[in-house]
C-alpha atoms as a PDB file:
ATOM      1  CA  UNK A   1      -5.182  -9.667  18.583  1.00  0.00           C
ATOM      2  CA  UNK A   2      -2.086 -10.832  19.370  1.00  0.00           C
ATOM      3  CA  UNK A   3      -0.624  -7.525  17.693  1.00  0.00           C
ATOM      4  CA  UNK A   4      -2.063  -5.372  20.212  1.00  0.00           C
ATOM      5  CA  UNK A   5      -1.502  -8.065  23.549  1.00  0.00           C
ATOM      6  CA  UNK A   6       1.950  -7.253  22.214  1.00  0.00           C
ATOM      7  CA  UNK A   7       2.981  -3.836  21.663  1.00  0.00           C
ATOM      8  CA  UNK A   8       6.765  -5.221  20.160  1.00  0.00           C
ATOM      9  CA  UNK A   9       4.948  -6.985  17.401  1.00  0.00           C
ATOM     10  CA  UNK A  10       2.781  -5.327  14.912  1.00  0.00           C
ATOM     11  CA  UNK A  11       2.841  -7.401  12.330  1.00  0.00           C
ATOM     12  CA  UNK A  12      -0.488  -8.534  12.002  1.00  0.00           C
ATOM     13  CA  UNK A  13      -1.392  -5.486  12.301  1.00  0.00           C
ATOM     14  CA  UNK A  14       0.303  -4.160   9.140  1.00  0.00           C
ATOM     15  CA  UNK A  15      -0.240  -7.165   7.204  1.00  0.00           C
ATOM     16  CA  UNK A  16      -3.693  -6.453   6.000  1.00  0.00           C
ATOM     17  CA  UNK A  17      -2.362  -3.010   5.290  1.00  0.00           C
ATOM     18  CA  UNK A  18       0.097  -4.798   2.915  1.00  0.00           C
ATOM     19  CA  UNK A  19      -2.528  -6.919   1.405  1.00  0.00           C
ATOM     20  CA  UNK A  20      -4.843  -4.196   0.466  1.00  0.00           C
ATOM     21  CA  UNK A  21      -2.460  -2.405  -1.045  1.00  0.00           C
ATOM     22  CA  UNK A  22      -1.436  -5.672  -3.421  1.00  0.00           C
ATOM     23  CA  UNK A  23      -5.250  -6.127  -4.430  1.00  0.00           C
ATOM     24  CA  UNK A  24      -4.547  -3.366  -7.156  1.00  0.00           C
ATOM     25  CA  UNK A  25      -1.756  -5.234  -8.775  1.00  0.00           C
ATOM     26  CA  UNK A  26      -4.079  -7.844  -8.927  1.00  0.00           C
ATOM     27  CA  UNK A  27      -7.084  -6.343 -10.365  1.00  0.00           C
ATOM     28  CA  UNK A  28      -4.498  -5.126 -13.270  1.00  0.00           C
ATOM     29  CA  UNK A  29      -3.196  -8.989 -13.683  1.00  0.00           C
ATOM     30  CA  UNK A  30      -6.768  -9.712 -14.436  1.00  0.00           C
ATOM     31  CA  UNK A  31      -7.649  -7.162 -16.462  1.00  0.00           C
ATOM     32  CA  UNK A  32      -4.562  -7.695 -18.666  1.00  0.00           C
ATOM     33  CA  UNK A  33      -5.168 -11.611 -18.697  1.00  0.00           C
ATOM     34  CA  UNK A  34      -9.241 -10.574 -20.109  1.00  0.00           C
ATOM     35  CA  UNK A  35      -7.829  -8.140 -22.265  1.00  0.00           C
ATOM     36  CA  UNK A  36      -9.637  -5.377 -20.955  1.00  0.00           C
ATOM     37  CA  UNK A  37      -7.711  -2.521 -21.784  1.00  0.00           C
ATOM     38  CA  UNK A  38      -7.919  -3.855 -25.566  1.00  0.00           C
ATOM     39  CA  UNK A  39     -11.712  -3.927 -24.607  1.00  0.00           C
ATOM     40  CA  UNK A  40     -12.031  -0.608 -23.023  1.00  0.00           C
ATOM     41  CA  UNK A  41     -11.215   1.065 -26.058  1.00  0.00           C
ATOM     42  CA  UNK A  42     -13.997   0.619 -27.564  1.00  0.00           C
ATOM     43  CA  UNK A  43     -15.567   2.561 -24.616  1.00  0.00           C
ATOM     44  CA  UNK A  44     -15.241   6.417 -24.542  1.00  0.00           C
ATOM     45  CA  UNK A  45     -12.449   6.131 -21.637  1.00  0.00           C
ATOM     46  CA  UNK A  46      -9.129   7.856 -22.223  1.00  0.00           C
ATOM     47  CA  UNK A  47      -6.329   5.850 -20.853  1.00  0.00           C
ATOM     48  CA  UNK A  48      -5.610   8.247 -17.976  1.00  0.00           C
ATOM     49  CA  UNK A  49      -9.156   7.280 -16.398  1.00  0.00           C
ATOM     50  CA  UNK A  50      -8.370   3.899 -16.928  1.00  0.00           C
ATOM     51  CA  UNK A  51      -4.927   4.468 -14.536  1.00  0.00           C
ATOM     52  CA  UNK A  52      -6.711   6.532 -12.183  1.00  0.00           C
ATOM     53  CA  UNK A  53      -9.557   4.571 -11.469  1.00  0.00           C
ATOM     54  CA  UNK A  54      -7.595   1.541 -10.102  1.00  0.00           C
ATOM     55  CA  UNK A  55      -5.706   4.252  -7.963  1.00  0.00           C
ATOM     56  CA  UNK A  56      -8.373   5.774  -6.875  1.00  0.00           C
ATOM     57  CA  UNK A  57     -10.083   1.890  -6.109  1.00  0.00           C
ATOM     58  CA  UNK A  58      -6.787   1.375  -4.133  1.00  0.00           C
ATOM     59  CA  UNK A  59      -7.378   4.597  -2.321  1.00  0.00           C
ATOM     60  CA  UNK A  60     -11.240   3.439  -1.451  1.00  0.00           C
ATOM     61  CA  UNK A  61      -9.872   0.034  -0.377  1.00  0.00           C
ATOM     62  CA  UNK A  62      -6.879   1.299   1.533  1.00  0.00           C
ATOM     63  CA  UNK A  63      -9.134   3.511   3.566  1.00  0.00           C
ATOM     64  CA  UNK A  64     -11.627   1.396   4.158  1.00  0.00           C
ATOM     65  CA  UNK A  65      -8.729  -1.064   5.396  1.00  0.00           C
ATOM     66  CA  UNK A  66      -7.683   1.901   7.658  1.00  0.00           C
ATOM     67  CA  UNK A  67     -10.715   2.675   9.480  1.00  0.00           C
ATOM     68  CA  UNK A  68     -12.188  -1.012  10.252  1.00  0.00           C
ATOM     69  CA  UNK A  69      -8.484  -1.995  11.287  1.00  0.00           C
ATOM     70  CA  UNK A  70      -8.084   1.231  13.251  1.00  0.00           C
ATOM     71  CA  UNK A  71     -11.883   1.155  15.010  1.00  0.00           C
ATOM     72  CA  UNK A  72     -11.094  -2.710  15.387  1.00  0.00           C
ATOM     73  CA  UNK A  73      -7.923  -2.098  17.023  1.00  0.00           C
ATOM     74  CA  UNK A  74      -9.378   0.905  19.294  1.00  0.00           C
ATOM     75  CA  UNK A  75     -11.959  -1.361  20.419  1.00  0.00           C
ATOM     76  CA  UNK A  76      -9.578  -4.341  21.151  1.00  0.00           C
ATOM     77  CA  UNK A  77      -7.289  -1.994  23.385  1.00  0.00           C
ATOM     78  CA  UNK A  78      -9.764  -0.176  25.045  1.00  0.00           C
ATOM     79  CA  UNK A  79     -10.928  -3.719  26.224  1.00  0.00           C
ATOM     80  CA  UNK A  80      -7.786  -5.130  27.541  1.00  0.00           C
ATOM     81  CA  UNK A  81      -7.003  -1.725  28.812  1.00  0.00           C
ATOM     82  CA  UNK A  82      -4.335  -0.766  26.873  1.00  0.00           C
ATOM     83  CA  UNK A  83      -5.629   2.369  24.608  1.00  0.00           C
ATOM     84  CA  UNK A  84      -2.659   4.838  24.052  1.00  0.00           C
ATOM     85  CA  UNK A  85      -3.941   7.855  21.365  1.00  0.00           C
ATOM     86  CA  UNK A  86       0.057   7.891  20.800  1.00  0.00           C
ATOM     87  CA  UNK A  87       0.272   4.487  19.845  1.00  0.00           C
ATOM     88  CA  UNK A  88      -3.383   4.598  17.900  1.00  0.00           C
ATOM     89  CA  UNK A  89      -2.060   7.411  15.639  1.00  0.00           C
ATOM     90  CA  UNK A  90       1.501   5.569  15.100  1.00  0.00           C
ATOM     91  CA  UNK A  91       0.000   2.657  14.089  1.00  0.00           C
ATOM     92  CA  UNK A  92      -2.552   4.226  11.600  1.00  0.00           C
ATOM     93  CA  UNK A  93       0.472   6.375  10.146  1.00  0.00           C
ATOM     94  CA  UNK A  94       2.086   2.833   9.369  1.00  0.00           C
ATOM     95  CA  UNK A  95      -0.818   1.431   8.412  1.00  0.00           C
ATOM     96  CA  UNK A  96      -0.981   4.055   6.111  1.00  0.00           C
ATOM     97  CA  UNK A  97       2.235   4.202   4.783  1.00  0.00           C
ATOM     98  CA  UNK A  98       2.596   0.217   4.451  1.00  0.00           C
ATOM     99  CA  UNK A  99      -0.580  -0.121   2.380  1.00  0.00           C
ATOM    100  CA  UNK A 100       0.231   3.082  -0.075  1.00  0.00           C
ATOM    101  CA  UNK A 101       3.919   1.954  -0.709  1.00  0.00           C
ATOM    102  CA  UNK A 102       3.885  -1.164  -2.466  1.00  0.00           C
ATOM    103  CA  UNK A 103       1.380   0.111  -5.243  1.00  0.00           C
ATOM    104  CA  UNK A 104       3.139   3.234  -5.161  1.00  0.00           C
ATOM    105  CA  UNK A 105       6.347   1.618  -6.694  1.00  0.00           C
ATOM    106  CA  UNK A 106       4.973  -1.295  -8.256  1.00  0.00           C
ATOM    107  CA  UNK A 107       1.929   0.440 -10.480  1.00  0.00           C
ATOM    108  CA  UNK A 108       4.141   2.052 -12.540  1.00  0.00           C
ATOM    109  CA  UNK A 109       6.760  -0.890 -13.225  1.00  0.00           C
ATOM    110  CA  UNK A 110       3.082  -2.528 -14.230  1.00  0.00           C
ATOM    111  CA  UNK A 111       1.871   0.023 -16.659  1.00  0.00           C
ATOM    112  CA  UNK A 112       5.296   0.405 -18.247  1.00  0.00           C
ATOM    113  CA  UNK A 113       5.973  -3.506 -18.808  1.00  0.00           C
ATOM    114  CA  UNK A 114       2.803  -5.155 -17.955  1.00  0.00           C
ATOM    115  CA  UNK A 115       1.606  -7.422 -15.041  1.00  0.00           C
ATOM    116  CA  UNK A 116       2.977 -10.765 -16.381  1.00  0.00           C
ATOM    117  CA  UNK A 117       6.641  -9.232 -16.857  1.00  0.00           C
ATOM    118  CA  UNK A 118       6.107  -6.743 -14.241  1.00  0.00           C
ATOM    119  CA  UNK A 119       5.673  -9.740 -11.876  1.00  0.00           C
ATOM    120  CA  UNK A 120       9.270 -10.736 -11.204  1.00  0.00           C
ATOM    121  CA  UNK A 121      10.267  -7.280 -11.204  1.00  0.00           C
ATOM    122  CA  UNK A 122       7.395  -6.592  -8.652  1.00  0.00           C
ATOM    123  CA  UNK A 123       8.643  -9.685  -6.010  1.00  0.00           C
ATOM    124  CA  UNK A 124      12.082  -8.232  -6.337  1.00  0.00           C
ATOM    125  CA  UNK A 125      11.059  -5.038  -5.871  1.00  0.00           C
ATOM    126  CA  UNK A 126       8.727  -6.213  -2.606  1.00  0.00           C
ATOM    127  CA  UNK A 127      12.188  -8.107  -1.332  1.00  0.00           C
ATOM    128  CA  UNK A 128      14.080  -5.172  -0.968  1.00  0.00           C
ATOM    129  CA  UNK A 129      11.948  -2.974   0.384  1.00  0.00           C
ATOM    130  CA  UNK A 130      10.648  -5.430   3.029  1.00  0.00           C
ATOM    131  CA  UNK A 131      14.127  -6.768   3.218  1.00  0.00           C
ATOM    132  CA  UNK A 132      15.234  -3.285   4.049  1.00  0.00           C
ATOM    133  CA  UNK A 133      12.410  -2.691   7.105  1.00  0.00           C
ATOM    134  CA  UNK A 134      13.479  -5.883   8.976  1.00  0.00           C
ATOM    135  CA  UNK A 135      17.393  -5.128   8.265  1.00  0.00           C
ATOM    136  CA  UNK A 136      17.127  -1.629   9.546  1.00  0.00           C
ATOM    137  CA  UNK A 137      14.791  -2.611  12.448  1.00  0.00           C
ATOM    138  CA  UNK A 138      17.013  -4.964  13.677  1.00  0.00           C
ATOM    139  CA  UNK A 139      19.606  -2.127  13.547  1.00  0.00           C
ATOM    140  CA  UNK A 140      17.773   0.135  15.381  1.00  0.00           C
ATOM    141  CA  UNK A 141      16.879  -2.580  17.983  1.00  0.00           C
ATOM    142  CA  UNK A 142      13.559  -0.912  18.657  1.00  0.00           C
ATOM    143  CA  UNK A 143      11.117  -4.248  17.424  1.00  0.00           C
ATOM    144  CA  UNK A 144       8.395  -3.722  15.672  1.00  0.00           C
ATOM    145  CA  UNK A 145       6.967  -0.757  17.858  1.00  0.00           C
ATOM    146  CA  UNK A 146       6.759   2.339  16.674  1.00  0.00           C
ATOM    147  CA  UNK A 147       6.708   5.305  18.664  1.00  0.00           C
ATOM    148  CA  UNK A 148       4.527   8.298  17.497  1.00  0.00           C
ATOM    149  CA  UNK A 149       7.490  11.138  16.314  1.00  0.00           C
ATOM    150  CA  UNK A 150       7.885  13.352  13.590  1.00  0.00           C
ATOM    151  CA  UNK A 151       9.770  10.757  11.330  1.00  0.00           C
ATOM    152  CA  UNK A 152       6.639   8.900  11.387  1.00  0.00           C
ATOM    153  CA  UNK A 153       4.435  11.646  10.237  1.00  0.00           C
ATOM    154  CA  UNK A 154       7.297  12.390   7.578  1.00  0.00           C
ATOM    155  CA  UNK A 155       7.400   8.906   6.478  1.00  0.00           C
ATOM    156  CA  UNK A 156       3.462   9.484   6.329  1.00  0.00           C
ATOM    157  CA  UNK A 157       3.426  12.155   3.927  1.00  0.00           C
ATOM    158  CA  UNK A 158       6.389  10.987   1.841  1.00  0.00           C
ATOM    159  CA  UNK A 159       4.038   8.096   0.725  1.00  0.00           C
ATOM    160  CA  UNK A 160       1.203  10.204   0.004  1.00  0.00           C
ATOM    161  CA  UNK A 161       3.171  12.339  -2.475  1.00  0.00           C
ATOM    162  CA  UNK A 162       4.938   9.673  -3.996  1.00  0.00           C
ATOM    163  CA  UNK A 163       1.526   7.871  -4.271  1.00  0.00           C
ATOM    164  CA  UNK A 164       0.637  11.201  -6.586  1.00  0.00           C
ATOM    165  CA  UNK A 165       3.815  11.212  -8.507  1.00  0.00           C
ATOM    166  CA  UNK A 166       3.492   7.155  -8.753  1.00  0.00           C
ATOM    167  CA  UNK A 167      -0.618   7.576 -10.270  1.00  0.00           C
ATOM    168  CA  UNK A 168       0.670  10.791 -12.370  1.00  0.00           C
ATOM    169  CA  UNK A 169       3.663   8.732 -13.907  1.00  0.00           C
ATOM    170  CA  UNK A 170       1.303   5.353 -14.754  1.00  0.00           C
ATOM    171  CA  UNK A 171      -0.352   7.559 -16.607  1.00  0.00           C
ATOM    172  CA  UNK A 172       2.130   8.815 -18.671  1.00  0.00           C
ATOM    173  CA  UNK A 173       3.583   5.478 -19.058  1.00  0.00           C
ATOM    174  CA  UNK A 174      -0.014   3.865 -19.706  1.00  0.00           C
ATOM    175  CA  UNK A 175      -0.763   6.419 -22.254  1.00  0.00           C
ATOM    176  CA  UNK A 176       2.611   5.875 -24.738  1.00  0.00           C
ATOM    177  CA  UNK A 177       2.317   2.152 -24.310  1.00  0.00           C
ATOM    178  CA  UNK A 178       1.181  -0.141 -27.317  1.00  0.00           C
ATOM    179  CA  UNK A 179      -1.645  -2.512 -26.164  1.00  0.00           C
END
């Protein structure tokens, strides 16, 4: 609530975004911890359908995330009286784009070295980027709002393709690793 009272500030807004998108690198922790890609094996499942199903989990989760945040937030604003359709579709192309990016660059550093050493490298890699987004938006001097414009939309579709290229090279890395 207090992300939509106050347009400047949405980060409880993205945050579940964030979170959703971590839940993969979880469910791989786990599954390495039970040994269940030793497991698996025994199980007519090639490697690659092992990769893609906890992309394609993180996809499910991800957009469910999207639309009870988004009909959640629509609700909310149309309440207080606040609705904008430019600021609805900004905030679901960040929403979007927050929740896709972390597995995006962290599933592959997982299925190359594995979630217990991937783990450092994976808060690292989570303090740079995030580290980045609050150095350049305190540049910019804009807050936390975002304004619906075609860097948005760019930013958008950059994370959807390097989603693809992220679940295409886990795969390849998955497949040439020794379990």
């Amino acid at each position: 609530f207090m992300s939509i009272t106050d347009g400047e500030n949405i980060f409880f807004t993205l945050y579940p975004s964030m979170l959703v998108g971590m839940i993969t690198f979880t469910l791989q922790s786990y599954d390495e911890r039970e040994k269940w890609q030793t497991f698996s094996s025994a199980f007519p499942l090639s490697r690659k359908t092992l990769v893609s199903s906890k992309y394609l989990f993180c996809l499910i989760a991800c957009g469910s995330n999207l639309v009870f945040t988004s009909v959640t937030y629509s609700v909310a604003t149309l309440v207080i009286g606040s609705f904008s359709l430019e600021t609805f579709f900004s905030n679901i192309c960040a929403m979007f784009s927050v929740a896709l990016v972390t597995p995006s660059i962290l599933m592959p550093i997982v299925y190359r070295f594995g979630a217990v050493k991937g783990k450092a490298l994976y808060y690292v890699v989570l303090g740079i980027f995030w580290g980045a987004i609050a150095i350049l938006n305190n540049i910019s001097g804009k807050g936390y709002k975002l304004s619906l414009s075609p860097p948005l939309y760019i930013v958008s579709i950059v994370v959807a393709i390097l989603f693809v290229l992220s679940w295409l090279l886990s795969v390849k890395l998955f497949e040439k690793r020794d379990l």
